[in-house]
N, C-alpha and C. Protein backbone atom coordinates (compact mmCIF):
# COMPACT_ATOMS: atom_id res chain seq x y z
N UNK A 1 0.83 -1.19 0.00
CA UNK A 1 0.00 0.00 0.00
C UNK A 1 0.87 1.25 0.00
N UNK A 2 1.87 1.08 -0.38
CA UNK A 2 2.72 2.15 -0.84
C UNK A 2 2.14 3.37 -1.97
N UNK A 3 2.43 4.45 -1.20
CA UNK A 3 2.11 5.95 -1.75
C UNK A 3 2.19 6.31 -2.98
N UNK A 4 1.52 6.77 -4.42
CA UNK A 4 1.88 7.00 -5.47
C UNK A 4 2.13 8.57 -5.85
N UNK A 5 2.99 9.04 -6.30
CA UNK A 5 3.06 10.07 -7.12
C UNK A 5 2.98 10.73 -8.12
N UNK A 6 1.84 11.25 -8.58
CA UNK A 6 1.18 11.58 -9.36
C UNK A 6 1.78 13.19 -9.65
N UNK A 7 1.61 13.34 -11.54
CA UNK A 7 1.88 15.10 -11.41
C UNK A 7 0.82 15.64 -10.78
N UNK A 8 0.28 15.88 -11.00
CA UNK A 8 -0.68 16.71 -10.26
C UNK A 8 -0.71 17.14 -8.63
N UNK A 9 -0.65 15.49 -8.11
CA UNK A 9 -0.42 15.36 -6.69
C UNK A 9 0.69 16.44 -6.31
N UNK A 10 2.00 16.33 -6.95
CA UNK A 10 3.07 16.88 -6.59
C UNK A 10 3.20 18.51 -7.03
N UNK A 11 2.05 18.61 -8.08
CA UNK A 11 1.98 20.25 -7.83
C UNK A 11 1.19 20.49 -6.89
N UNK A 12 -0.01 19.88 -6.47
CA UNK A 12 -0.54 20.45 -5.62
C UNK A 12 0.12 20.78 -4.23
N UNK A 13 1.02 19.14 -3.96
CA UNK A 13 1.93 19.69 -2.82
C UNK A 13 2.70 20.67 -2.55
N UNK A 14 3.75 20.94 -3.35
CA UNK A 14 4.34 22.35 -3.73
C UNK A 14 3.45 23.67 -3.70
N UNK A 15 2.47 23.52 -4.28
CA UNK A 15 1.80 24.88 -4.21
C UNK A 15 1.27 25.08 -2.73
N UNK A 16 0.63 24.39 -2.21
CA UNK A 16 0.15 24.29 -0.92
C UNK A 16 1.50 24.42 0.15
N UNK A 17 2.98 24.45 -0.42
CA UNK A 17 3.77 24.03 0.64
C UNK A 17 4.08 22.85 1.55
N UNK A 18 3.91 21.88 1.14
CA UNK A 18 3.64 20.55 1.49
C UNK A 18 5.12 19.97 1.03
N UNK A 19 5.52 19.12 2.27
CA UNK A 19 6.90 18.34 2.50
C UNK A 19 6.39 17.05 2.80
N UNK A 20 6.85 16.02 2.16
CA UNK A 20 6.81 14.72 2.20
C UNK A 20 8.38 14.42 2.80
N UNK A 21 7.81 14.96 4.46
CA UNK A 21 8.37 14.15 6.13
C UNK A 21 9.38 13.19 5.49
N UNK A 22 10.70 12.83 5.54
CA UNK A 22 11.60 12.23 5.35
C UNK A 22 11.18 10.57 4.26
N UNK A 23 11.31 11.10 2.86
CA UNK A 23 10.61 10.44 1.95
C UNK A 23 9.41 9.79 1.79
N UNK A 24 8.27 10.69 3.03
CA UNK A 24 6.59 10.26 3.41
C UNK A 24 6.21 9.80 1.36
N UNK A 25 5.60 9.43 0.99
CA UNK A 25 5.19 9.10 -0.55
C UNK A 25 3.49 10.09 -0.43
N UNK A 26 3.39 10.17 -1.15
CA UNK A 26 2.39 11.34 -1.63
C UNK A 26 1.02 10.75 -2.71
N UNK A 27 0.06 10.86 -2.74
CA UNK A 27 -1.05 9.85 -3.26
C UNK A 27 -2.25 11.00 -3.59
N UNK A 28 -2.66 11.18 -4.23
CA UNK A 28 -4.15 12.14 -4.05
C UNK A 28 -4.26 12.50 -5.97
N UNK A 29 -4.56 13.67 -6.29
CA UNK A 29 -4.82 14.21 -7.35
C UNK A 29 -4.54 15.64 -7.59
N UNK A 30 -5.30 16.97 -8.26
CA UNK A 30 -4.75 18.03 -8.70
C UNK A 30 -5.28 18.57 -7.53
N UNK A 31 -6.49 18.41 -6.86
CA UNK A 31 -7.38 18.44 -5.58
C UNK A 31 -7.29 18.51 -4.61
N UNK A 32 -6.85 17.12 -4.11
CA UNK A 32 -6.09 16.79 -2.48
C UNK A 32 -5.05 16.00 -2.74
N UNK A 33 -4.51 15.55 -1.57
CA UNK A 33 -3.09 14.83 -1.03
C UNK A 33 -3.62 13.92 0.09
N UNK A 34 -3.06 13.13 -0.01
CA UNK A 34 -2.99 12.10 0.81
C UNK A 34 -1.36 12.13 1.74
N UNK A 35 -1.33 12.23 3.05
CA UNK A 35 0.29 11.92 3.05
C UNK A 35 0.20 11.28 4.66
N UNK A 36 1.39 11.00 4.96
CA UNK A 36 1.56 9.76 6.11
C UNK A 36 0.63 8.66 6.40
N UNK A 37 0.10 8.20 5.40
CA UNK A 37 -0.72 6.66 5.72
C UNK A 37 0.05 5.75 6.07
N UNK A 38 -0.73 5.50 7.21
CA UNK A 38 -0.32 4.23 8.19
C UNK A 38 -1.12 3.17 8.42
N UNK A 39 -0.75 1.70 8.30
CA UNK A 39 -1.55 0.80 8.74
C UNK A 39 -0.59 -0.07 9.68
N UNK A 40 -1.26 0.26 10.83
CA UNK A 40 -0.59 -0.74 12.29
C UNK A 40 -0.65 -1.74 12.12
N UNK A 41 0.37 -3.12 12.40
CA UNK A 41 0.35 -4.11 13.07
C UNK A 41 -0.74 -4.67 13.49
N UNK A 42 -1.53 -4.07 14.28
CA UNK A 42 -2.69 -4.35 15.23
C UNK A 42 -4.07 -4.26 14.24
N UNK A 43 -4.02 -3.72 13.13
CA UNK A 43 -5.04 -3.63 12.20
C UNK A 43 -5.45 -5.34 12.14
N UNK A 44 -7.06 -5.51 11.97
CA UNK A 44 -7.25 -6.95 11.35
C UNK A 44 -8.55 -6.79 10.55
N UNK A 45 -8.23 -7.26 9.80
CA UNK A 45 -9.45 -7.29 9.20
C UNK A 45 -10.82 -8.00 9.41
N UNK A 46 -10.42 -9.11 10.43
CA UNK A 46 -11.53 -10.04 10.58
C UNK A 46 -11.87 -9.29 12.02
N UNK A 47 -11.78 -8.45 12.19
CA UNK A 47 -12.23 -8.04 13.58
C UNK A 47 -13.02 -6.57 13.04
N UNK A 48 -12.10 -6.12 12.65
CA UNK A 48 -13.19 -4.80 11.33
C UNK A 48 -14.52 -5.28 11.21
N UNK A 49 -14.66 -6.77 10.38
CA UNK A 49 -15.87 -7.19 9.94
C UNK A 49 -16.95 -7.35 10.77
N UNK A 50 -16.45 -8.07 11.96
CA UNK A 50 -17.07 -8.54 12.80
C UNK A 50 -17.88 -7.62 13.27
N UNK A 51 -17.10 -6.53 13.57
CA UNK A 51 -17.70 -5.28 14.51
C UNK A 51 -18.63 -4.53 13.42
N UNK A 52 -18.07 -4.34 12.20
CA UNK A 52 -18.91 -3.27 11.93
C UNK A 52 -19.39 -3.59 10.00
N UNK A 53 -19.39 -5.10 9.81
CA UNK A 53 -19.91 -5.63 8.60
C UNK A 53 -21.86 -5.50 8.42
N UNK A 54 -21.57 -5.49 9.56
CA UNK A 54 -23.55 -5.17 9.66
C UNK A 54 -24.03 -4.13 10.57
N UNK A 55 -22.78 -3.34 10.85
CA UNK A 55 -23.04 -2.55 12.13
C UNK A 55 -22.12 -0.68 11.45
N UNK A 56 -22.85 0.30 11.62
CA UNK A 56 -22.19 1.34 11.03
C UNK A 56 -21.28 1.62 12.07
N UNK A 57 -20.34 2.32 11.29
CA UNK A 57 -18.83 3.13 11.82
C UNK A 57 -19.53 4.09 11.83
N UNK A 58 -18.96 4.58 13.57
CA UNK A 58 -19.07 6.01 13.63
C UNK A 58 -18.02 7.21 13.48
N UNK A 59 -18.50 8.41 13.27
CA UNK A 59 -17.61 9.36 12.47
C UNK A 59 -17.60 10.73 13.50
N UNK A 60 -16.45 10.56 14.51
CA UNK A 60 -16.29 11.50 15.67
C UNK A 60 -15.28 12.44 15.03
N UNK A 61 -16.02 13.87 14.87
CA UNK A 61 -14.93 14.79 14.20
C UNK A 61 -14.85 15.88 15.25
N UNK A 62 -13.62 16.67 15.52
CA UNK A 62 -13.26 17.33 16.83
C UNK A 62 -12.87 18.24 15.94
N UNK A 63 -12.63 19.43 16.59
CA UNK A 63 -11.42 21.04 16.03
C UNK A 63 -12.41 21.71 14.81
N UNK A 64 -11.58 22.70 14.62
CA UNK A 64 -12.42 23.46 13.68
C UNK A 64 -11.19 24.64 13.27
N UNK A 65 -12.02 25.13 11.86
CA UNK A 65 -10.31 25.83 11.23
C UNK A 65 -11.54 26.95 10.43
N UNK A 66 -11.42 27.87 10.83
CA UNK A 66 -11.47 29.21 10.08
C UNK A 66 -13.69 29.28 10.43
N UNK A 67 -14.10 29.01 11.19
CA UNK A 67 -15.31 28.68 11.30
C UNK A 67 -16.54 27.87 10.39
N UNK A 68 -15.55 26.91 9.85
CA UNK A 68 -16.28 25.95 9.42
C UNK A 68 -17.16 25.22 10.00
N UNK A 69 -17.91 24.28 9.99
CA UNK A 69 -18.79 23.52 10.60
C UNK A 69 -18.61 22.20 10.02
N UNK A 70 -18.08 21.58 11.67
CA UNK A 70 -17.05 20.25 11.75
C UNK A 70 -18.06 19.19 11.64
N UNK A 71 -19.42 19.63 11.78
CA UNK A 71 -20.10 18.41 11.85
C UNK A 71 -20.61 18.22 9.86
N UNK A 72 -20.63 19.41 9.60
CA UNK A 72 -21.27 19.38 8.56
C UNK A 72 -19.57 18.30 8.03
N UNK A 73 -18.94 18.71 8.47
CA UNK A 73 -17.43 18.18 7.33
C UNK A 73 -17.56 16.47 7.96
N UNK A 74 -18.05 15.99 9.29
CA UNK A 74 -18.60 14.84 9.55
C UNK A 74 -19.85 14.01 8.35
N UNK A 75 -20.78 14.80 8.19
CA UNK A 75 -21.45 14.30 7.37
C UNK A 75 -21.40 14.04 6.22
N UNK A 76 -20.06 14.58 5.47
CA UNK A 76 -19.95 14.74 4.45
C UNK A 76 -18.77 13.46 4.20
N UNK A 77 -18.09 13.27 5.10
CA UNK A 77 -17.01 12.44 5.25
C UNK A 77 -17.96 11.11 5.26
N UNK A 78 -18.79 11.00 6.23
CA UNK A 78 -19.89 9.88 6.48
C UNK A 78 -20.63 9.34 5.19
N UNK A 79 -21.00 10.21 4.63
CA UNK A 79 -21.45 9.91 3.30
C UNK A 79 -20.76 8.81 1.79
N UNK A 80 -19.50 10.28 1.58
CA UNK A 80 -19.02 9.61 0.89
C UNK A 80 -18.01 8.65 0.78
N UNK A 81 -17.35 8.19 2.18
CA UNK A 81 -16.71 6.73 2.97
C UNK A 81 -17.92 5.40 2.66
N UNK A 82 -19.10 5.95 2.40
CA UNK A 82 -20.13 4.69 2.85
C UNK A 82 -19.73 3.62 1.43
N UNK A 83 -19.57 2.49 1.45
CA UNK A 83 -19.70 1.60 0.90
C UNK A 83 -18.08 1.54 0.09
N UNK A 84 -17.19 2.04 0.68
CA UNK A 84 -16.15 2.21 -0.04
C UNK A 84 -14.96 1.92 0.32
N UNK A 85 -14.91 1.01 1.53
CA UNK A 85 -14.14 0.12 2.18
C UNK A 85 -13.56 -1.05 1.72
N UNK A 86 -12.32 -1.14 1.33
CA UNK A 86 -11.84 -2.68 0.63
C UNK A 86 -12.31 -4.00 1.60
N UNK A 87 -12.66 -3.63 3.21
CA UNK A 87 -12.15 -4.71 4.10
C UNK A 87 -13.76 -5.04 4.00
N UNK A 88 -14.84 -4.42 3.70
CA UNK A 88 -16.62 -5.14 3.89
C UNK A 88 -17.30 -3.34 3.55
N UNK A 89 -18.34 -4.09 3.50
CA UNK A 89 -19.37 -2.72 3.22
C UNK A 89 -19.60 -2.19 4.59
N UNK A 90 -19.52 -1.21 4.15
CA UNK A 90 -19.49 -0.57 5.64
C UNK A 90 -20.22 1.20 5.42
N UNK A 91 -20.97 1.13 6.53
CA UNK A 91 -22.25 2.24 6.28
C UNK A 91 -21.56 3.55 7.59
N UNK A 92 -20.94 4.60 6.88
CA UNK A 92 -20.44 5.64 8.21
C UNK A 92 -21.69 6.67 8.48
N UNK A 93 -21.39 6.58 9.80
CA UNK A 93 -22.57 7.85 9.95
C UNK A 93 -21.96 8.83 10.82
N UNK A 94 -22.23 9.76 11.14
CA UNK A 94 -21.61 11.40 11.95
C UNK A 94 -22.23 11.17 12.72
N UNK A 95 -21.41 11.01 13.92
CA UNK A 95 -21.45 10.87 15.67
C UNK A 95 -20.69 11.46 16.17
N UNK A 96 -21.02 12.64 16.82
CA UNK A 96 -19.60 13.43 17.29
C UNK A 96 -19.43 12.96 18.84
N UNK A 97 -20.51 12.23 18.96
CA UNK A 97 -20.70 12.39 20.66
C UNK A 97 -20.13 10.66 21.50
N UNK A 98 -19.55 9.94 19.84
CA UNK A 98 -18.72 8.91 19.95
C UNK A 98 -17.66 8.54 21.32
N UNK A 99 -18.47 7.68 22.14
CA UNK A 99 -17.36 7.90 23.42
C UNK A 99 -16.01 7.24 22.86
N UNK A 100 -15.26 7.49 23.81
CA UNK A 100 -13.84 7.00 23.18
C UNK A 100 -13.38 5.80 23.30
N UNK A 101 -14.03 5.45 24.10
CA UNK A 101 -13.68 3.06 24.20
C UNK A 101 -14.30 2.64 22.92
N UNK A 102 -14.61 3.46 22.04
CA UNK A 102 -15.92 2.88 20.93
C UNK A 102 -14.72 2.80 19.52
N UNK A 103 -15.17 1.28 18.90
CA UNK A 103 -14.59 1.92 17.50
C UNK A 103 -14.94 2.44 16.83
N UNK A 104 -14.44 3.24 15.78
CA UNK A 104 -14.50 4.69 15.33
C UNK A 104 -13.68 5.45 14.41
N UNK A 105 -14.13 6.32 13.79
CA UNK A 105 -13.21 7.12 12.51
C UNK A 105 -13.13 8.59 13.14
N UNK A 106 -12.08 8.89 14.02
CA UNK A 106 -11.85 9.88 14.12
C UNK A 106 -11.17 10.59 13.65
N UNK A 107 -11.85 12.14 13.49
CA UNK A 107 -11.07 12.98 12.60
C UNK A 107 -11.35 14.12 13.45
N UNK A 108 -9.80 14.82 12.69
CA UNK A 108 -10.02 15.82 13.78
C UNK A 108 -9.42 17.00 12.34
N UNK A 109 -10.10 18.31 12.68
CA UNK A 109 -9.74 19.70 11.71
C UNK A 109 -8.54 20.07 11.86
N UNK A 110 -8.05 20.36 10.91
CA UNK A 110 -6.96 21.80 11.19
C UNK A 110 -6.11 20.96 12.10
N UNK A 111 -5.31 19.52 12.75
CA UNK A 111 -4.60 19.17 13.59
C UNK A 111 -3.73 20.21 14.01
N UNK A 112 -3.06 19.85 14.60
CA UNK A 112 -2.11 20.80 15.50
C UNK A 112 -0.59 19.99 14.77
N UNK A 113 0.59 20.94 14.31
CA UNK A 113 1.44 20.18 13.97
C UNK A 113 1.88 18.65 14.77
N UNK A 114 1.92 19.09 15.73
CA UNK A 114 2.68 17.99 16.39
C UNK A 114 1.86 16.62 17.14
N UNK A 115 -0.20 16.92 16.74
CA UNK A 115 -0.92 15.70 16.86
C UNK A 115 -0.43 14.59 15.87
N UNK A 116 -0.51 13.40 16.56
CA UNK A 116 -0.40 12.30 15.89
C UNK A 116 -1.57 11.25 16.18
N UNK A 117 -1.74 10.72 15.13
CA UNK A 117 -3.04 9.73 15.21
C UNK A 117 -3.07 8.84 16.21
N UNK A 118 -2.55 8.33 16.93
CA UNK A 118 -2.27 7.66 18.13
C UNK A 118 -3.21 8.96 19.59
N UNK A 119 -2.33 10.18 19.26
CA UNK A 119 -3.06 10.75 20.61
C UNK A 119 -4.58 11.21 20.20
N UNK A 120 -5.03 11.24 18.70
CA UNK A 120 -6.21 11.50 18.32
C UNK A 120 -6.90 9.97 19.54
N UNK A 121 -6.88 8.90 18.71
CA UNK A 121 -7.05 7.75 19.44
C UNK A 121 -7.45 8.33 20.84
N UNK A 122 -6.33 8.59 21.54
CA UNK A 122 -6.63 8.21 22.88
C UNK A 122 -7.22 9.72 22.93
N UNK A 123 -7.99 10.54 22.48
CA UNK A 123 -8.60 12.01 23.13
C UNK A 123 -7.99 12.78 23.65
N UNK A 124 -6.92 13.13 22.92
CA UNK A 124 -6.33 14.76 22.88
C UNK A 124 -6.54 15.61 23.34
N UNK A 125 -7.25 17.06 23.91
CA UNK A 125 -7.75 17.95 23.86
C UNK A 125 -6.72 18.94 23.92
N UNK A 126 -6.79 19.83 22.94
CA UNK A 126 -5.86 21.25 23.30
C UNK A 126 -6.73 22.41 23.33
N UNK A 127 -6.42 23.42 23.41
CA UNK A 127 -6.31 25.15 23.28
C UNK A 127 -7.16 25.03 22.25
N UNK A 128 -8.49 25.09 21.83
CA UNK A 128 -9.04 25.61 20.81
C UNK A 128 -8.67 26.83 19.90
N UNK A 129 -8.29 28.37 21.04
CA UNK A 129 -7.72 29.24 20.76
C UNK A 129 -6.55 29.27 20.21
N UNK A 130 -5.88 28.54 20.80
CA UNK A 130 -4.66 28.35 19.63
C UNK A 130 -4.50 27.82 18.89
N UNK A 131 -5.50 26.44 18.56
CA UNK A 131 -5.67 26.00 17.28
C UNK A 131 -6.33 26.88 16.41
N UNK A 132 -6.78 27.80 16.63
CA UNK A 132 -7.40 28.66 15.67
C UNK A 132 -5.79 29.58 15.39
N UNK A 133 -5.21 30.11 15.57
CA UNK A 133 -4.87 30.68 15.46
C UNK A 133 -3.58 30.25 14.95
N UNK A 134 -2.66 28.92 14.90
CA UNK A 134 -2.08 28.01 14.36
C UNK A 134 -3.18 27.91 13.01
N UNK A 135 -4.18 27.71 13.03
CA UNK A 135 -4.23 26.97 11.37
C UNK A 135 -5.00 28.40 10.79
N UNK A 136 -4.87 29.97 11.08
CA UNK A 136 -4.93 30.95 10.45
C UNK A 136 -3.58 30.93 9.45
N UNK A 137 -2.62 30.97 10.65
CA UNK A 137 -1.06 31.54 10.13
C UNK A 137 -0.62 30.05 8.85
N UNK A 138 -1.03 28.69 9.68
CA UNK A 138 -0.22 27.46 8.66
C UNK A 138 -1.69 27.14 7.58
N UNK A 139 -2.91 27.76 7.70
CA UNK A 139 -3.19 27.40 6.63
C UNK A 139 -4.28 28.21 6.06
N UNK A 140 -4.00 29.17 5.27
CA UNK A 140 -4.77 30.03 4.67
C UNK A 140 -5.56 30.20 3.38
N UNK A 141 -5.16 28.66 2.65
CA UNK A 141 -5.90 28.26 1.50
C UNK A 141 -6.54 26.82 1.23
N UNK A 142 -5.97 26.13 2.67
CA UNK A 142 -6.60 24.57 2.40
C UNK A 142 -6.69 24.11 3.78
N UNK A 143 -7.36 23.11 3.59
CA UNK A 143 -7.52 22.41 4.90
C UNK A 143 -7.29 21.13 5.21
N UNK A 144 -6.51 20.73 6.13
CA UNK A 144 -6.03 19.40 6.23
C UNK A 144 -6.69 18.56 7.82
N UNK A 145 -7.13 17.36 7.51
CA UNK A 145 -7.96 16.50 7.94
C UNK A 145 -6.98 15.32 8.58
N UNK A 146 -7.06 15.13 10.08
CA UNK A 146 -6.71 14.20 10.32
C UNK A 146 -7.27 12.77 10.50
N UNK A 147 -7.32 11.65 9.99
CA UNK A 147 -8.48 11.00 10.02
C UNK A 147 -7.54 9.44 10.43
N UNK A 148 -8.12 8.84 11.43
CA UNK A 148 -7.66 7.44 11.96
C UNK A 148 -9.13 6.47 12.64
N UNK A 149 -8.77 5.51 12.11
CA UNK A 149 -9.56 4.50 12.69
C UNK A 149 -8.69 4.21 13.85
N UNK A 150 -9.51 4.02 15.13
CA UNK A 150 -9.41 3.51 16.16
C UNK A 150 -10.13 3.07 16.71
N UNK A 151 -9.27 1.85 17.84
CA UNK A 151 -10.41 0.93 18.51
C UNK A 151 -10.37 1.19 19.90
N UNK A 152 -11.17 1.91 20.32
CA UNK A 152 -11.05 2.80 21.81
C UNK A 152 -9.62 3.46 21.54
N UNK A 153 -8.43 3.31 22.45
CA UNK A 153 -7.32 4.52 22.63
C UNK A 153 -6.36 3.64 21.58
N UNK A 154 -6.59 2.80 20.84
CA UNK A 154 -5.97 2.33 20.02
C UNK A 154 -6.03 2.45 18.91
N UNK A 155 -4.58 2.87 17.90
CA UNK A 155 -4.22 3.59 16.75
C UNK A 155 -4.12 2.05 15.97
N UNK A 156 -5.26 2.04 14.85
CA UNK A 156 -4.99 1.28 13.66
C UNK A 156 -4.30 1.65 12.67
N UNK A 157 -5.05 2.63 12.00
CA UNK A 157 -4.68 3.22 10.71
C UNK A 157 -4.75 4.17 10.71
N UNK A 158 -4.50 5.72 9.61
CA UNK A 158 -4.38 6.27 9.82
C UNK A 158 -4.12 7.74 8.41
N UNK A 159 -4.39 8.38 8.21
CA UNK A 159 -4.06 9.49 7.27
C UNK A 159 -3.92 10.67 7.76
N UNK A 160 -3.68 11.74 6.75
CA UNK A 160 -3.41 13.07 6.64
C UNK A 160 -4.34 13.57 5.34
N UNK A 161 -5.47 14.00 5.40
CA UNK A 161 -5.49 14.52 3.99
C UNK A 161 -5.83 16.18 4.31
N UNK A 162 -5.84 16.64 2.56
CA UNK A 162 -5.88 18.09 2.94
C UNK A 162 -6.13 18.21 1.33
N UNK A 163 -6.47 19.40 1.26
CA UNK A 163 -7.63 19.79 0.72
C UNK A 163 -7.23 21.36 0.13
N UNK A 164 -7.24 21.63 -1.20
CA UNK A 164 -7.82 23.30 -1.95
C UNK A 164 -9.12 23.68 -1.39
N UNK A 165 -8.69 24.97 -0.27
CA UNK A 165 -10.51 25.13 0.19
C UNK A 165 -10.54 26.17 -0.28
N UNK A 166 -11.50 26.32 -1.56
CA UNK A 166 -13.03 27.73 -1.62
C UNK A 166 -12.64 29.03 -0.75
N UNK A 167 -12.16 29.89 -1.47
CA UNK A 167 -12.16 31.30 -0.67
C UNK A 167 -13.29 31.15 0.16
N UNK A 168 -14.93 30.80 -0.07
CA UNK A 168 -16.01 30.86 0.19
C UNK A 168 -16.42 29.80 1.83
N UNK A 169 -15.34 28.96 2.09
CA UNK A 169 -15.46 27.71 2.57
C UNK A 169 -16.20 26.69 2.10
N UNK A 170 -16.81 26.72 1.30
CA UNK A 170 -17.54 25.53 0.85
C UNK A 170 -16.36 24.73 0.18
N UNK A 171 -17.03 23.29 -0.23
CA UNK A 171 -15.87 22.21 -0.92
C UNK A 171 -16.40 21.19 -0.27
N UNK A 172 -17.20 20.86 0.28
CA UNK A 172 -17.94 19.56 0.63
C UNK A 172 -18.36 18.34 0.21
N UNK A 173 -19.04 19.46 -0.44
CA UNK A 173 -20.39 18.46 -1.32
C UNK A 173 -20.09 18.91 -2.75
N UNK A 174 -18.29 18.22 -2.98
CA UNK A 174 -18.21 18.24 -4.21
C UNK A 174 -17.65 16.54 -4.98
N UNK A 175 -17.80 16.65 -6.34
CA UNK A 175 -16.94 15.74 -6.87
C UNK A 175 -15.48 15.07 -6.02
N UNK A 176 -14.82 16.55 -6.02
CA UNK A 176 -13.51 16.43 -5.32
C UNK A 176 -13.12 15.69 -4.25
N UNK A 177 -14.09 16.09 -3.23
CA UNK A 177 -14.50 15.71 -1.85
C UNK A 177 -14.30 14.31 -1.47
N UNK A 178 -15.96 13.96 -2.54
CA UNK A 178 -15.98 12.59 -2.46
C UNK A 178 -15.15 11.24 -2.94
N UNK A 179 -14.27 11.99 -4.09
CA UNK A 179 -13.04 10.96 -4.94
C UNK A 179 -11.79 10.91 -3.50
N UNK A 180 -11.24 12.58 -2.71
CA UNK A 180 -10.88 12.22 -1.70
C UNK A 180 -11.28 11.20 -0.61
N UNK A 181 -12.66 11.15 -0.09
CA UNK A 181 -12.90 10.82 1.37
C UNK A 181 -12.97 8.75 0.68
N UNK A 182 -13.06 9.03 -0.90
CA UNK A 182 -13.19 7.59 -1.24
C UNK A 182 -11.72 6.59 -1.43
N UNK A 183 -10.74 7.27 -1.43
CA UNK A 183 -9.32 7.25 -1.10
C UNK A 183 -9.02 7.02 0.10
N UNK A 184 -9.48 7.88 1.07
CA UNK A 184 -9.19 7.33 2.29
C UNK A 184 -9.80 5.87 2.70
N UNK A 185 -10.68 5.80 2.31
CA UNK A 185 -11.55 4.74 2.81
C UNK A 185 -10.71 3.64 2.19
N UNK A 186 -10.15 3.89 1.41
CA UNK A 186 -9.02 2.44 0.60
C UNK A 186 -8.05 1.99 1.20
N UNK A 187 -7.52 3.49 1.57
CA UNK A 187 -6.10 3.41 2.18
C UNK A 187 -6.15 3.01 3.46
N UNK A 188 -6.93 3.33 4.16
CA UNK A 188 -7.09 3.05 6.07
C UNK A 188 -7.90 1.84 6.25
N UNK A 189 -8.61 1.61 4.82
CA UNK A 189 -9.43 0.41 5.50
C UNK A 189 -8.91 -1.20 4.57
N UNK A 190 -7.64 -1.43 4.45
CA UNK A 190 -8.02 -2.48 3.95
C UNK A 190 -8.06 -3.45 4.07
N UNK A 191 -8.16 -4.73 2.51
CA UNK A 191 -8.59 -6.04 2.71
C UNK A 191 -7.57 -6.64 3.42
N UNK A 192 -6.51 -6.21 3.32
CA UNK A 192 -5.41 -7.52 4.21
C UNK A 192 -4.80 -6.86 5.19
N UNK A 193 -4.88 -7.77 6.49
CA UNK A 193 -3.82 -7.62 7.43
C UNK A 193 -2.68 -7.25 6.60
N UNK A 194 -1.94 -6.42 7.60
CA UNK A 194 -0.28 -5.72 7.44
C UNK A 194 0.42 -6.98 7.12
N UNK A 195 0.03 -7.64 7.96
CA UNK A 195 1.22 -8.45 8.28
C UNK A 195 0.53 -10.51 7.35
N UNK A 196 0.22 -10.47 6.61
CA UNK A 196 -0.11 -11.43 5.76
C UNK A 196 1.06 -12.23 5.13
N UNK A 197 1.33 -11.39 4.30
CA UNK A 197 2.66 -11.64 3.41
C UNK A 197 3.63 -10.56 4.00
N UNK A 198 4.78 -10.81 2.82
CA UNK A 198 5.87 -9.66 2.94
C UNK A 198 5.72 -8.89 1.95
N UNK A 199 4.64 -8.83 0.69
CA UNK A 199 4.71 -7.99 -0.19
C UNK A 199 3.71 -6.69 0.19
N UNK A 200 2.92 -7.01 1.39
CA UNK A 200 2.17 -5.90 1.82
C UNK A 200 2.71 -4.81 2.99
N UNK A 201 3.15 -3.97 1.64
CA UNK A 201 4.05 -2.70 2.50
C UNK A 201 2.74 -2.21 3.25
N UNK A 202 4.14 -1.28 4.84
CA UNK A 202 2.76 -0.62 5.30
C UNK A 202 3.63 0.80 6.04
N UNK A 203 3.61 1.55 6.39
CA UNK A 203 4.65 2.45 7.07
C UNK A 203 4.54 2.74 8.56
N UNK A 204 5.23 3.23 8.99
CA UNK A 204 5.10 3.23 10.37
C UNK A 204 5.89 4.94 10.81
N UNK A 205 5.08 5.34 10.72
CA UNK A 205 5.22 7.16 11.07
C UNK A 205 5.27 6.92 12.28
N UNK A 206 5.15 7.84 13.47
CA UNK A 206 4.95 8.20 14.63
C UNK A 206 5.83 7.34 15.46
């Protein structure tokens, strides 16, 4: 599950200012980026199924960047994730009120440089105020999404995506959106354990 680089991808990174973290691989389109995907060790797929093959994933989204509305960016994520999982069909719905022993797709706005999907996992909380004010100065034309499956305080998988946002804020409920949030759902959710073979690369950030 190694990262592809695409032209496009790689202008968009550049233009946005975007560093691929000590040879991180880069995946997305002219649109968004995909960067630090991770799939843990601890990922399984037959336990994915179990839990949530007939049962919806919930979609706990935290933070907020320039006064967007995190739930609306929940529902929208919920939507177009639904049925687009390599590991089973799987139906997401927007639950912000997702306790944290629960498994779950948490995402969080605007991260804070130095969150990592692991402390998303276990419930983070910072400075709202200064997350506002961190993703004024680091991000003034796009928006980047931290998004990890976890099983209570435990880090499965994991992304970075980010996003060309709309002077206007809108970018939701677009084409774009949904080819992104349908990428993630590939990359964080898939059919094989990490650890199956040796030909199934997987990375290990954090």
């Amino acid at each position: 599950m190694t990262g592809r680089i695409t032209g496009h991808a790689l202008l968009l990174a550049l233009a946005l200012g975007l560093a691929a973290c000590g040879g991180t691989p880069l995946l997305g389109s002219s649109d968004f980026v995909l960067t630090k995907t991770q799939v843990k060790p601890a990922y399984d797929v037959g336990n994915f199924r179990f839990a949530h093959g007939s049962k919806n994933m919930p979609v706990a989204v935290s933070g907020r960047a320039r006064g967007l509305d995190e739930q609306a960016i929940g529902v929208a994520i919920a939507q177009a994730m639904t049925g687009r999982t390599p590991v089973a069909p799987t139906t997401f719905v927007s639950a912000p009120d997702t306790p944290l022993d629960a498994s779950r797709l948490a995402v969080r706005v605007a991260p804070p440089i130095d969150m990592s999907a692991g402390s998303l996992c276990a419930g983070r909380r910072i400075d709202q105020q200064a997350q506002d004010m961190d993703g004024k100065v680091r991000e003034p034309d796009r928006l980047t999404l931290l998004l990890a499956y976890c099983n209570g305080a435990r880090h499965l998988s994991s992304t970075h995506l980010t996003l060309a946002l709309p002077a206007d804020g809108t970018g939701f409920d677009t084409p774009a959106f949904r080819r992104a949030a349908a990428l993630v759902a590939t990359e964080i959710f898939p059919a094989r354990d990490p650890n199956d073979d040796a030909s199934f690369e997987f990375m290990m950030a954090n």
